[in-house]
PDB file of N, CA and C in Angstrom:
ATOM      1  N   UNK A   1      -0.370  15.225  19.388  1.00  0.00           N
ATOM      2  CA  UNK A   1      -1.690  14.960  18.863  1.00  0.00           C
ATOM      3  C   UNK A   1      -1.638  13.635  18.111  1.00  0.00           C
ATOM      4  N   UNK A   2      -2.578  12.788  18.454  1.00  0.00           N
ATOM      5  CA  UNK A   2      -2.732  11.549  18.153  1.00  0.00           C
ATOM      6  C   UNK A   2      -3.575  11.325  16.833  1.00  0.00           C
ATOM      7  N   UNK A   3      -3.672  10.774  15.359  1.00  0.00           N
ATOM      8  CA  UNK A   3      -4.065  10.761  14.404  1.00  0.00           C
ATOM      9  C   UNK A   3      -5.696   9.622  15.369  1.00  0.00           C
ATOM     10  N   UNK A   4      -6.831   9.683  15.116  1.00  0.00           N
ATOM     11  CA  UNK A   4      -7.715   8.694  15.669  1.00  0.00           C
ATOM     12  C   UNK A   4      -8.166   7.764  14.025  1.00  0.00           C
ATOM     13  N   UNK A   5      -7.683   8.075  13.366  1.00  0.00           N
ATOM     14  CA  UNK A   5      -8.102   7.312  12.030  1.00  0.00           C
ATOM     15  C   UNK A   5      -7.402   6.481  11.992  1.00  0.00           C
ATOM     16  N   UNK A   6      -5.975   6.374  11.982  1.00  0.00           N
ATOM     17  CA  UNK A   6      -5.179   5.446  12.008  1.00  0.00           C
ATOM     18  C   UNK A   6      -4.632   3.992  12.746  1.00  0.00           C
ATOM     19  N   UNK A   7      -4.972   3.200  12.515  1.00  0.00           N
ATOM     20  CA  UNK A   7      -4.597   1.594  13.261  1.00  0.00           C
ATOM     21  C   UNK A   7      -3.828   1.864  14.108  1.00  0.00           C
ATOM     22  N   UNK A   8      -3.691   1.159  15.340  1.00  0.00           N
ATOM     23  CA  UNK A   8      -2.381   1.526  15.873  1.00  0.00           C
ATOM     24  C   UNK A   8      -1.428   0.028  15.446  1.00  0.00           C
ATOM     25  N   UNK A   9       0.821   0.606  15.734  1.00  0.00           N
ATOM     26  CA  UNK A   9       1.457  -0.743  15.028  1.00  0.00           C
ATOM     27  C   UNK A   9       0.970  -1.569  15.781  1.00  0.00           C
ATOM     28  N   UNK A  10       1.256  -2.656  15.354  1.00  0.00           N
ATOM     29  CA  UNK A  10       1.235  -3.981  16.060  1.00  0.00           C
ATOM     30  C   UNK A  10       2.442  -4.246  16.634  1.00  0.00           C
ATOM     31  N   UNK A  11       2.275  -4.745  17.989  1.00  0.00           N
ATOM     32  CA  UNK A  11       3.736  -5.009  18.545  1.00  0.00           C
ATOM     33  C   UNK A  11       3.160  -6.750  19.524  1.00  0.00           C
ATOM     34  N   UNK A  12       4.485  -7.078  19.580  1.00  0.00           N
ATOM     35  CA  UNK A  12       4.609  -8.222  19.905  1.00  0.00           C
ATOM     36  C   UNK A  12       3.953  -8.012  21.272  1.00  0.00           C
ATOM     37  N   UNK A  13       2.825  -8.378  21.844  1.00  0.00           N
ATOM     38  CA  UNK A  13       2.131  -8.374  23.022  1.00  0.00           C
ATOM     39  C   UNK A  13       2.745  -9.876  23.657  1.00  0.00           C
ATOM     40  N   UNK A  14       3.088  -9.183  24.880  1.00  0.00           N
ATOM     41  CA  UNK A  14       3.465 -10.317  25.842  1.00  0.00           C
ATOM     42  C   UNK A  14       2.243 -10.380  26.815  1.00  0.00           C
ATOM     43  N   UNK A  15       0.913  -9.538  26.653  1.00  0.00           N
ATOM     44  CA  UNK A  15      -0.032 -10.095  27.620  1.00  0.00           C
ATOM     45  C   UNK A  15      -1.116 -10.834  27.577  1.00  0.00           C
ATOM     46  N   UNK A  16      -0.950 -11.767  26.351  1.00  0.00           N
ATOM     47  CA  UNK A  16      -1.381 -13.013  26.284  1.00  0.00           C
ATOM     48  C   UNK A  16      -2.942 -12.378  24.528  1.00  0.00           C
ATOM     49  N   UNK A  17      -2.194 -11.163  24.241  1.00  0.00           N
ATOM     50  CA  UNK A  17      -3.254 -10.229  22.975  1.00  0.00           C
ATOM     51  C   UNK A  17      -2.657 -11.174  21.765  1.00  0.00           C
ATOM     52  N   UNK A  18      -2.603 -10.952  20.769  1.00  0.00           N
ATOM     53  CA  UNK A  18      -2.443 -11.119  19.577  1.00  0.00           C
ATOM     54  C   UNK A  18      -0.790 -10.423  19.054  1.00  0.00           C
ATOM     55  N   UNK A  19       0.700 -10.854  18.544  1.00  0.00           N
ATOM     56  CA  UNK A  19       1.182 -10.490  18.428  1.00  0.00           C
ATOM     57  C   UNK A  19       1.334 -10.116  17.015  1.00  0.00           C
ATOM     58  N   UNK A  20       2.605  -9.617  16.151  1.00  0.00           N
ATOM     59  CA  UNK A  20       2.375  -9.561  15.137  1.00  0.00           C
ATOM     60  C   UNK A  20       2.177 -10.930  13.891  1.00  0.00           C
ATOM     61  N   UNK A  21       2.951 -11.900  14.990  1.00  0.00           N
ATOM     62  CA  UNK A  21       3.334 -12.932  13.678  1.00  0.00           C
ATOM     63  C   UNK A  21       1.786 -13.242  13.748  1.00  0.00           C
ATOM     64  N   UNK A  22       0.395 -13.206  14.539  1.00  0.00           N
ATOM     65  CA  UNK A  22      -0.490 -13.914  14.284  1.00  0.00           C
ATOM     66  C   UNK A  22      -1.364 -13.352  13.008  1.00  0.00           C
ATOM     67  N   UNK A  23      -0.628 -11.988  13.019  1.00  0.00           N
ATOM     68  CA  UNK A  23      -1.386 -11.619  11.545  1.00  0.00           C
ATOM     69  C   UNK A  23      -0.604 -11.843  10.275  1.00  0.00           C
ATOM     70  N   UNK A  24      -0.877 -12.421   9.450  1.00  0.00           N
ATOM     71  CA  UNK A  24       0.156 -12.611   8.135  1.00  0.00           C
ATOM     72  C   UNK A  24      -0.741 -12.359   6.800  1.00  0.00           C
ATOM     73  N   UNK A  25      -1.784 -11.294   7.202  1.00  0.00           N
ATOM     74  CA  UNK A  25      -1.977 -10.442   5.737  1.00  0.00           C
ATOM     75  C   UNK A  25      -2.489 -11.312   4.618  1.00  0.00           C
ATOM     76  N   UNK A  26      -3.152 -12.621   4.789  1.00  0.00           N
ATOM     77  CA  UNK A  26      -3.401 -13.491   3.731  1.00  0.00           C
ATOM     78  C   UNK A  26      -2.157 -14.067   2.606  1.00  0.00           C
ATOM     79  N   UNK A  27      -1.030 -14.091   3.767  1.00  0.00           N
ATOM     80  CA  UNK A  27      -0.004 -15.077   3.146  1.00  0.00           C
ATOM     81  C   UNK A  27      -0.309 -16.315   3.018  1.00  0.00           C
ATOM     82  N   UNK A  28      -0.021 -17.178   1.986  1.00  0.00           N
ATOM     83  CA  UNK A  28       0.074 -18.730   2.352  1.00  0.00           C
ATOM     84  C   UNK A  28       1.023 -19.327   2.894  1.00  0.00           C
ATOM     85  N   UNK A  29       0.448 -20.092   3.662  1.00  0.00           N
ATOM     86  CA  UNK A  29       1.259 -20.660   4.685  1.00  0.00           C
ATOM     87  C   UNK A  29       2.101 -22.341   3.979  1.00  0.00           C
ATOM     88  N   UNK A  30       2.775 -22.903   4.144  1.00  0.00           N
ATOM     89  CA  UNK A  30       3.665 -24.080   3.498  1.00  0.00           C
ATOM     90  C   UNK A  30       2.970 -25.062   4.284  1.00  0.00           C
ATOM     91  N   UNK A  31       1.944 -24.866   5.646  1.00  0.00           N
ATOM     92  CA  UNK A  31       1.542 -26.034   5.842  1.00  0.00           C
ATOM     93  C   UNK A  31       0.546 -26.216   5.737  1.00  0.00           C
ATOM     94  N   UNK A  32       0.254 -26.764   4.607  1.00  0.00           N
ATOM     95  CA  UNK A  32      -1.025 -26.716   3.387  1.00  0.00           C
ATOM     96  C   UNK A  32      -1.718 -28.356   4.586  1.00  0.00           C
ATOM     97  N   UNK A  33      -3.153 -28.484   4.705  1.00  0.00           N
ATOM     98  CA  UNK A  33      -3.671 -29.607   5.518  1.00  0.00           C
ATOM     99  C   UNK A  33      -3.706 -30.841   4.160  1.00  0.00           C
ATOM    100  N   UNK A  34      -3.150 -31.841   4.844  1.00  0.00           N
ATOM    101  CA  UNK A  34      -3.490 -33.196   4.023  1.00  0.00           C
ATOM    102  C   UNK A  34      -5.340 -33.503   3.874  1.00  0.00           C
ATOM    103  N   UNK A  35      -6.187 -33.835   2.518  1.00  0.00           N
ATOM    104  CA  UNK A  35      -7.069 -34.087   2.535  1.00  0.00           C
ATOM    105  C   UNK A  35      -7.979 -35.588   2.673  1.00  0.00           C
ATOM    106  N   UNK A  36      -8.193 -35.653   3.877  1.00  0.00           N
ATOM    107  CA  UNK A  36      -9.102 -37.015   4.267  1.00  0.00           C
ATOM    108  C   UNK A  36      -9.853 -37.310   3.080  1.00  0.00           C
ATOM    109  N   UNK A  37      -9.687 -38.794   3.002  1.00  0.00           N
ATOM    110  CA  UNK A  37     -10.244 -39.568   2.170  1.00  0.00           C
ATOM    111  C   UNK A  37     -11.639 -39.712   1.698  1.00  0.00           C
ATOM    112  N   UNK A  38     -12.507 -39.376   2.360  1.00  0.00           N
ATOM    113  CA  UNK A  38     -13.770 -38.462   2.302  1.00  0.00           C
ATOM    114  C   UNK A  38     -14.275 -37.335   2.415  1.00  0.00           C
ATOM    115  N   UNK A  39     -12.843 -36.396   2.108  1.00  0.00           N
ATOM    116  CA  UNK A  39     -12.796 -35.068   1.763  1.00  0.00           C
ATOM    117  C   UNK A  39     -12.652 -35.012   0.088  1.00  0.00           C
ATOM    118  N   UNK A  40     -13.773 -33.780  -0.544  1.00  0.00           N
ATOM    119  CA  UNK A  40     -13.771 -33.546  -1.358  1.00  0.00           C
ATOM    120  C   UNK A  40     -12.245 -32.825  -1.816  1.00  0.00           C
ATOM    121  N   UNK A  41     -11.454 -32.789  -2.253  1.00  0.00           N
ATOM    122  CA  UNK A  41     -10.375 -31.882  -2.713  1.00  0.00           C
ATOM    123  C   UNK A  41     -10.037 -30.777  -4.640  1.00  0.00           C
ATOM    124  N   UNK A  42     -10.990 -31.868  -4.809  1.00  0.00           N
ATOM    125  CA  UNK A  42     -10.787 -31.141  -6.020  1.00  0.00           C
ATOM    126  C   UNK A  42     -12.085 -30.652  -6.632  1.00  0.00           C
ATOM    127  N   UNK A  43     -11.919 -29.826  -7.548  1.00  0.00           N
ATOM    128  CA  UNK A  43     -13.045 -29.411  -8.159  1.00  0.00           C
ATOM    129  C   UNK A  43     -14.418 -30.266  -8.826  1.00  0.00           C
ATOM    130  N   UNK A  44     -15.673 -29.887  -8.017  1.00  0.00           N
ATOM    131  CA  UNK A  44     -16.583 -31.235  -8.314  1.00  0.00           C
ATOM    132  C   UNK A  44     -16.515 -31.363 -10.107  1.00  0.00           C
ATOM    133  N   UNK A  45     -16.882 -30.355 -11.303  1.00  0.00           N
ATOM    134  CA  UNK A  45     -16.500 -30.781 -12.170  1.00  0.00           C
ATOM    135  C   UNK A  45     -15.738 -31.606 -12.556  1.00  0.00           C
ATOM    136  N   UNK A  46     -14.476 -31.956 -12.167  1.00  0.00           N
ATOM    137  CA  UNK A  46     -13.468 -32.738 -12.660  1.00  0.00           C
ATOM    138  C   UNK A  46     -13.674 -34.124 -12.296  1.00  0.00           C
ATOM    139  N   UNK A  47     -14.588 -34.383 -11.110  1.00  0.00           N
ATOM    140  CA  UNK A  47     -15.583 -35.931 -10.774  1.00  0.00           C
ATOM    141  C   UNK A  47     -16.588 -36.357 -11.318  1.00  0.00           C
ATOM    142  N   UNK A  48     -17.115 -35.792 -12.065  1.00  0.00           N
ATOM    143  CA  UNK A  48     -18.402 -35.449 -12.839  1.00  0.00           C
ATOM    144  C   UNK A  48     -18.135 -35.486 -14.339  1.00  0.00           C
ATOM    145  N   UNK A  49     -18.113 -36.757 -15.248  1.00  0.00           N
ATOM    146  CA  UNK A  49     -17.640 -36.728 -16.639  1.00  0.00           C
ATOM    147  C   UNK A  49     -18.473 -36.582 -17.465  1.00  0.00           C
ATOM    148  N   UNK A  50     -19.006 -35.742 -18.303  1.00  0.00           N
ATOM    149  CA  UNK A  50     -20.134 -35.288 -19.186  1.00  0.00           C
ATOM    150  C   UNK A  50     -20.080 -36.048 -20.636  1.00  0.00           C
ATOM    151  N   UNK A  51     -21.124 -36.175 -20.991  1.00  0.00           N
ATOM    152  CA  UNK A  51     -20.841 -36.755 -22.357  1.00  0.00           C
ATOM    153  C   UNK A  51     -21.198 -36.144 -23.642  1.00  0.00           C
ATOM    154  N   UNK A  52     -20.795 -36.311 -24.257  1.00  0.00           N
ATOM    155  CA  UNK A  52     -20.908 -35.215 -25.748  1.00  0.00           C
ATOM    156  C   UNK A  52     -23.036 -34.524 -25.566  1.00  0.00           C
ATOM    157  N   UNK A  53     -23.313 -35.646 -25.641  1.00  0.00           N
ATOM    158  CA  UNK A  53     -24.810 -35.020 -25.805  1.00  0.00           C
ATOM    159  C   UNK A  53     -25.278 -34.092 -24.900  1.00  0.00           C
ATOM    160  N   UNK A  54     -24.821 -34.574 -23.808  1.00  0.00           N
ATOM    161  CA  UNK A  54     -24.855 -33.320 -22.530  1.00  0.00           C
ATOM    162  C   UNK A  54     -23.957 -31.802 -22.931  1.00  0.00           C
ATOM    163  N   UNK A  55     -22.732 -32.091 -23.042  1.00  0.00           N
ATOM    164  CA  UNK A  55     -21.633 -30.859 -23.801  1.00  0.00           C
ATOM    165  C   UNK A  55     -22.478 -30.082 -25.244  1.00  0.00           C
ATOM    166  N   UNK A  56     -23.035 -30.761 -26.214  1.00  0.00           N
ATOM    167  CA  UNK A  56     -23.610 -30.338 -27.461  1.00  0.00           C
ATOM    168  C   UNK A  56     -24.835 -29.436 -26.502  1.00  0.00           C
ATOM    169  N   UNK A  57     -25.673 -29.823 -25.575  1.00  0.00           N
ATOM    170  CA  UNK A  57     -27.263 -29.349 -25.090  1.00  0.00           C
ATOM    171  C   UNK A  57     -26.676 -28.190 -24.695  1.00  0.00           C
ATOM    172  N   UNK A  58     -25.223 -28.219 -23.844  1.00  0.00           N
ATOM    173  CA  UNK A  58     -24.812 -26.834 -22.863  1.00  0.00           C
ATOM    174  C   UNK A  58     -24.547 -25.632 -23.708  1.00  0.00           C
ATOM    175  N   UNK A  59     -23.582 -26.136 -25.119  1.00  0.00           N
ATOM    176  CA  UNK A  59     -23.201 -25.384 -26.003  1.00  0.00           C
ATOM    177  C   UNK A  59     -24.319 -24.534 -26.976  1.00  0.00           C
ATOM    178  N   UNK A  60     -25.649 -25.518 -26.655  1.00  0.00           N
ATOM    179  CA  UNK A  60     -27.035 -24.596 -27.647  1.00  0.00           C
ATOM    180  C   UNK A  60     -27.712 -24.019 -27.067  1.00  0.00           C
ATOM    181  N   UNK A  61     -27.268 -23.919 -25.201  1.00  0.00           N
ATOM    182  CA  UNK A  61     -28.279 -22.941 -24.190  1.00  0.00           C
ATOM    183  C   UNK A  61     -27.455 -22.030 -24.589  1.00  0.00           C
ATOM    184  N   UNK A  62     -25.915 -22.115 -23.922  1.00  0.00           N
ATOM    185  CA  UNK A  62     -25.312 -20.640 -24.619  1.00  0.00           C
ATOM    186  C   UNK A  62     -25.662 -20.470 -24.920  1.00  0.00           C
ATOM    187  N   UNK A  63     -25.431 -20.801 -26.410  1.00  0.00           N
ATOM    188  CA  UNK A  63     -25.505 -20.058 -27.665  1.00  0.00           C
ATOM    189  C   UNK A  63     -26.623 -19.351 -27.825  1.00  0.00           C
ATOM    190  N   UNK A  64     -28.282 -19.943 -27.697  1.00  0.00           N
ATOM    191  CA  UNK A  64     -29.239 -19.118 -27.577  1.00  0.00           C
ATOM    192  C   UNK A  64     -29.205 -18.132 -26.710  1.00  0.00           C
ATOM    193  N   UNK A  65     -28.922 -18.315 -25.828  1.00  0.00           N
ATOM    194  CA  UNK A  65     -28.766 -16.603 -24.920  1.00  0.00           C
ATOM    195  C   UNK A  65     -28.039 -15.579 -25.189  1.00  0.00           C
ATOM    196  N   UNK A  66     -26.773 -16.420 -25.615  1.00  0.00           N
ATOM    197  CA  UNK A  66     -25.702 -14.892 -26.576  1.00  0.00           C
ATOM    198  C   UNK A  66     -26.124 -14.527 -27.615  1.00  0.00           C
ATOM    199  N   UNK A  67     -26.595 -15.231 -28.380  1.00  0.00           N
ATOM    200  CA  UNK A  67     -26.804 -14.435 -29.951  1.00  0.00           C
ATOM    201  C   UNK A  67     -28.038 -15.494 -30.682  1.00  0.00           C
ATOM    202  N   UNK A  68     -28.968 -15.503 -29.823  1.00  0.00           N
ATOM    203  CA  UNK A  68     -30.203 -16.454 -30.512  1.00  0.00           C
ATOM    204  C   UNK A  68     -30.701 -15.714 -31.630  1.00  0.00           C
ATOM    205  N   UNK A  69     -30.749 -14.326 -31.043  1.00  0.00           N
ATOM    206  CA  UNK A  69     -31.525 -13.214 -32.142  1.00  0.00           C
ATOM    207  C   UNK A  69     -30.524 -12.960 -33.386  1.00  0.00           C
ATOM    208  N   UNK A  70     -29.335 -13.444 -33.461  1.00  0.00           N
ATOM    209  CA  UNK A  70     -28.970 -13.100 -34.813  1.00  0.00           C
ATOM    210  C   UNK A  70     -29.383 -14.380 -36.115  1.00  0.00           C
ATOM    211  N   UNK A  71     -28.647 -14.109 -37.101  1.00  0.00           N
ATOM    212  CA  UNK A  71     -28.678 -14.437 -38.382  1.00  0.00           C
ATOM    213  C   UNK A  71     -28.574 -16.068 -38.243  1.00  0.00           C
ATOM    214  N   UNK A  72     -29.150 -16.916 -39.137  1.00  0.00           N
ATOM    215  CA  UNK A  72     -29.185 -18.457 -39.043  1.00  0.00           C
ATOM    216  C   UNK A  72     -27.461 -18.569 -38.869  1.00  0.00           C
ATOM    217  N   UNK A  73     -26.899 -17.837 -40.263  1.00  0.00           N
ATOM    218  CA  UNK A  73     -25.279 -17.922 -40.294  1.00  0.00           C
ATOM    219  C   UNK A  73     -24.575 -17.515 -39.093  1.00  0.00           C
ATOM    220  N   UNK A  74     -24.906 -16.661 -38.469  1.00  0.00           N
ATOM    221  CA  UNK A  74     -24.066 -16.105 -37.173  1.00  0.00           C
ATOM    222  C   UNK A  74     -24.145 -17.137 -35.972  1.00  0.00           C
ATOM    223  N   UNK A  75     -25.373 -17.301 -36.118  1.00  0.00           N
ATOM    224  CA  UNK A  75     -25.411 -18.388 -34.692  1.00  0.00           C
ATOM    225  C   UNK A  75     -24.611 -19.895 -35.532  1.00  0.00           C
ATOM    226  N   UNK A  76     -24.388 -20.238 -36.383  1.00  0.00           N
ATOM    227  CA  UNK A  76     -23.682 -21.508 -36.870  1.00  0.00           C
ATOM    228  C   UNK A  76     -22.273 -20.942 -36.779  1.00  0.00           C
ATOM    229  N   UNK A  77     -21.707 -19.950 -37.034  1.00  0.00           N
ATOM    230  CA  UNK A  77     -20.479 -19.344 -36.735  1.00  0.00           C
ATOM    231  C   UNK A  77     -20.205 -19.930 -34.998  1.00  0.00           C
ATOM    232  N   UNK A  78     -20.900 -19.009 -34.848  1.00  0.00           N
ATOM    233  CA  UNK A  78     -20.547 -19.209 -32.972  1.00  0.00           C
ATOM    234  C   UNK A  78     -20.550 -20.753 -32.708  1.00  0.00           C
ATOM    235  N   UNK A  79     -21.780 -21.606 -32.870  1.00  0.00           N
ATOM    236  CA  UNK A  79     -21.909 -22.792 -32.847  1.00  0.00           C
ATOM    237  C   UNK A  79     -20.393 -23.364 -33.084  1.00  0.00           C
ATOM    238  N   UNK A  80     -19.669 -23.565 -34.269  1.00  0.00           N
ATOM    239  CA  UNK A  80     -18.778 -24.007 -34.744  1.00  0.00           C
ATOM    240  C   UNK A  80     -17.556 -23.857 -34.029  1.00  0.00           C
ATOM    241  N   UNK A  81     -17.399 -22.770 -33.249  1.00  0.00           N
ATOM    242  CA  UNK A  81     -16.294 -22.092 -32.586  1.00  0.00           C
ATOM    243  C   UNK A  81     -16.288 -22.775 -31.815  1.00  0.00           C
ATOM    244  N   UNK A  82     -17.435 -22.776 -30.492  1.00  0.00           N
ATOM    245  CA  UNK A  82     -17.930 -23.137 -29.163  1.00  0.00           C
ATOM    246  C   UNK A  82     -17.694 -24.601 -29.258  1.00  0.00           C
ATOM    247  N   UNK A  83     -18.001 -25.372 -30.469  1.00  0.00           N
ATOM    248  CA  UNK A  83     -18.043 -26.783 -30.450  1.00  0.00           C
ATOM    249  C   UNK A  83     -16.109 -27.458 -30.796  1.00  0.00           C
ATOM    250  N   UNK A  84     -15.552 -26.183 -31.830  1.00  0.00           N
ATOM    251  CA  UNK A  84     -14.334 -26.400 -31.876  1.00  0.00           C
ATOM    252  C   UNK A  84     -13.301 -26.122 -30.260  1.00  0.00           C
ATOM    253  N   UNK A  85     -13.811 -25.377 -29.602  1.00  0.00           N
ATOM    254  CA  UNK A  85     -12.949 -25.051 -28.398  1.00  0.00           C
ATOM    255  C   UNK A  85     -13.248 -25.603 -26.861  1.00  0.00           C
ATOM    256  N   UNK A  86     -14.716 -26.833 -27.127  1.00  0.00           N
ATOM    257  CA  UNK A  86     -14.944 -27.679 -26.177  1.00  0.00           C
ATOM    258  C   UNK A  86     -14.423 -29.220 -26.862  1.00  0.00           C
ATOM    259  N   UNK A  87     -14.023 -29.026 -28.145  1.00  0.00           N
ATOM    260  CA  UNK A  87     -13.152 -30.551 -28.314  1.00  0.00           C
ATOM    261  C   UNK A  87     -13.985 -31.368 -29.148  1.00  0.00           C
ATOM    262  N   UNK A  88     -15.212 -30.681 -29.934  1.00  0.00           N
ATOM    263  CA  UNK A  88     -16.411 -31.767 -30.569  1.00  0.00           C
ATOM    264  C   UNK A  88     -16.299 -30.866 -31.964  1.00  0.00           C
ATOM    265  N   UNK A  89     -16.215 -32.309 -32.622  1.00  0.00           N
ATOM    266  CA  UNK A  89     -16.313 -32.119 -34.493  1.00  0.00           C
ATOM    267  C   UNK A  89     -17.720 -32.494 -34.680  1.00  0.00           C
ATOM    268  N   UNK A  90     -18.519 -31.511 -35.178  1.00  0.00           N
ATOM    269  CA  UNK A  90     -19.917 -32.122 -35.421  1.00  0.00           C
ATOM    270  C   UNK A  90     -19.986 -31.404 -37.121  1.00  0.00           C
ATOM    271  N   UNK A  91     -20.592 -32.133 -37.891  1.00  0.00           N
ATOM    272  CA  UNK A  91     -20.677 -31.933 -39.277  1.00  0.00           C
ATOM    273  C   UNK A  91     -21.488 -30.872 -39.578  1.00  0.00           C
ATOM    274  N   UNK A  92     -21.020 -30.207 -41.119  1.00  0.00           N
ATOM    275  CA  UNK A  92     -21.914 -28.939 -41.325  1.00  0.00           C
ATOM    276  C   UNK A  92     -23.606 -29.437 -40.902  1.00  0.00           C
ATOM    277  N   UNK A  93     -23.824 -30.475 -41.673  1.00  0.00           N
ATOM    278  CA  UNK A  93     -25.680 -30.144 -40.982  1.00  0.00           C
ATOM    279  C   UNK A  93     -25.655 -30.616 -39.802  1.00  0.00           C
ATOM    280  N   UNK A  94     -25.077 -31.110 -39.271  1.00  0.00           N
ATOM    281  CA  UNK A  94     -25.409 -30.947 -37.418  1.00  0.00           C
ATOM    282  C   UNK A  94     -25.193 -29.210 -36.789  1.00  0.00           C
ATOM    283  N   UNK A  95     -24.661 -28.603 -37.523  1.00  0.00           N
ATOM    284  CA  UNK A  95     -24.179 -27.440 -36.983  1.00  0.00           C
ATOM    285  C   UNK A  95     -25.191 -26.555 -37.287  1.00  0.00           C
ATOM    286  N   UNK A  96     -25.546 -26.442 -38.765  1.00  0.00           N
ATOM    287  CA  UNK A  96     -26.704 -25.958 -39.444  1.00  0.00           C
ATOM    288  C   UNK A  96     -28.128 -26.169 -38.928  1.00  0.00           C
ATOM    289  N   UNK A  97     -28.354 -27.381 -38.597  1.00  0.00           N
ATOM    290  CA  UNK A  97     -29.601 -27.832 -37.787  1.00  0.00           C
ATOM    291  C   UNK A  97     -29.721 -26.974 -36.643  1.00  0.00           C
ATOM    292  N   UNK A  98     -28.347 -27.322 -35.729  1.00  0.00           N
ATOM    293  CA  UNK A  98     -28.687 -26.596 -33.861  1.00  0.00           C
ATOM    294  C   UNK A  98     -28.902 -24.850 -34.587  1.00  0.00           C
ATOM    295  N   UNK A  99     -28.473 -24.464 -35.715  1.00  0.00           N
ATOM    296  CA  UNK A  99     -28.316 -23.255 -35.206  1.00  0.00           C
ATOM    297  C   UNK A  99     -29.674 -22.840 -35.896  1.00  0.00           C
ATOM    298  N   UNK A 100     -30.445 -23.738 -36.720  1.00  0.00           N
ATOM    299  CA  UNK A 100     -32.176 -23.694 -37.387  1.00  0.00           C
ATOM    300  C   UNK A 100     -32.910 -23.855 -35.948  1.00  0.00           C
ATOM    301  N   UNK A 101     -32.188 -24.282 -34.608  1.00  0.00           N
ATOM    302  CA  UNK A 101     -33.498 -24.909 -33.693  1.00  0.00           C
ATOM    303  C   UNK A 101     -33.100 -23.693 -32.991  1.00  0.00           C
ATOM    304  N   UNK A 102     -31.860 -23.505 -32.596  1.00  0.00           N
ATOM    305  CA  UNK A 102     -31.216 -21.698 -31.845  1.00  0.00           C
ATOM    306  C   UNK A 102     -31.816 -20.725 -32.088  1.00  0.00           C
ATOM    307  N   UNK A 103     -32.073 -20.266 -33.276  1.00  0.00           N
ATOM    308  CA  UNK A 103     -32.884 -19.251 -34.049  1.00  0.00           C
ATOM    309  C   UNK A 103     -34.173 -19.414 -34.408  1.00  0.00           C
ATOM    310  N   UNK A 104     -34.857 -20.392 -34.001  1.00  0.00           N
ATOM    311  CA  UNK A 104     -36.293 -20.974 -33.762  1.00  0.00           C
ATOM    312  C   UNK A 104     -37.060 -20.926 -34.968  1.00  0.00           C
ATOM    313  N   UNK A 105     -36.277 -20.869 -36.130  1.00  0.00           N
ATOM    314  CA  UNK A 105     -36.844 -21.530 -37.085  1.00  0.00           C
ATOM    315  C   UNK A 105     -37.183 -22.675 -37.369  1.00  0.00           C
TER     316      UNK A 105
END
């Protein structure tokens, strides 16, 4: 009695089918393709250089969507974090301000 749920093995077909080596299970292969010179290769972010005022605008959409509804202080908390862990020193009233316009006061 033959299981019908089960795959059948794979064996090396000599009649021109698919053998086993053509399946390799989402191994990577070592022969990675060289990328043409008008091939994109890397991540478009990393071509694309932003500048603080753009980085400060991204950091106050967050922020309003995560925690607009809390406390003037909470959203300047977060503010401060978000601005310390994207690489920008902005002074207490710059911080105090975004988080008066965050909280829509």
């Amino acid at each position: 009695m033959t299981d019908a749920t089960r795959a059948p093995e794979p064996t090396d077909a000599s009649d021109g089918g698919a053998g086993a080596a053509d399946s390799v299970g989402g191994a990577v292969h070592a022969d990675r393709k060289i990328a043409r010179p008008d091939e994109q290769s890397e991540p478009a972010m990393d071509t694309h250089p932003t500048d603080d005022e753009a980085r400060i605008a991204g950091v106050v959409v967050q922020t309003r969507a995560d925690v607009g509804d809390k406390s003037q202080e909470r959203i300047a908390d977060v503010l401060r974090q978000r601005f310390a862990d994207v690489g920008l020193d902005l002074g207490d009233d710059r911080i105090r301000a975004l988080a008066a316009e965050v909280a829509g006061a």
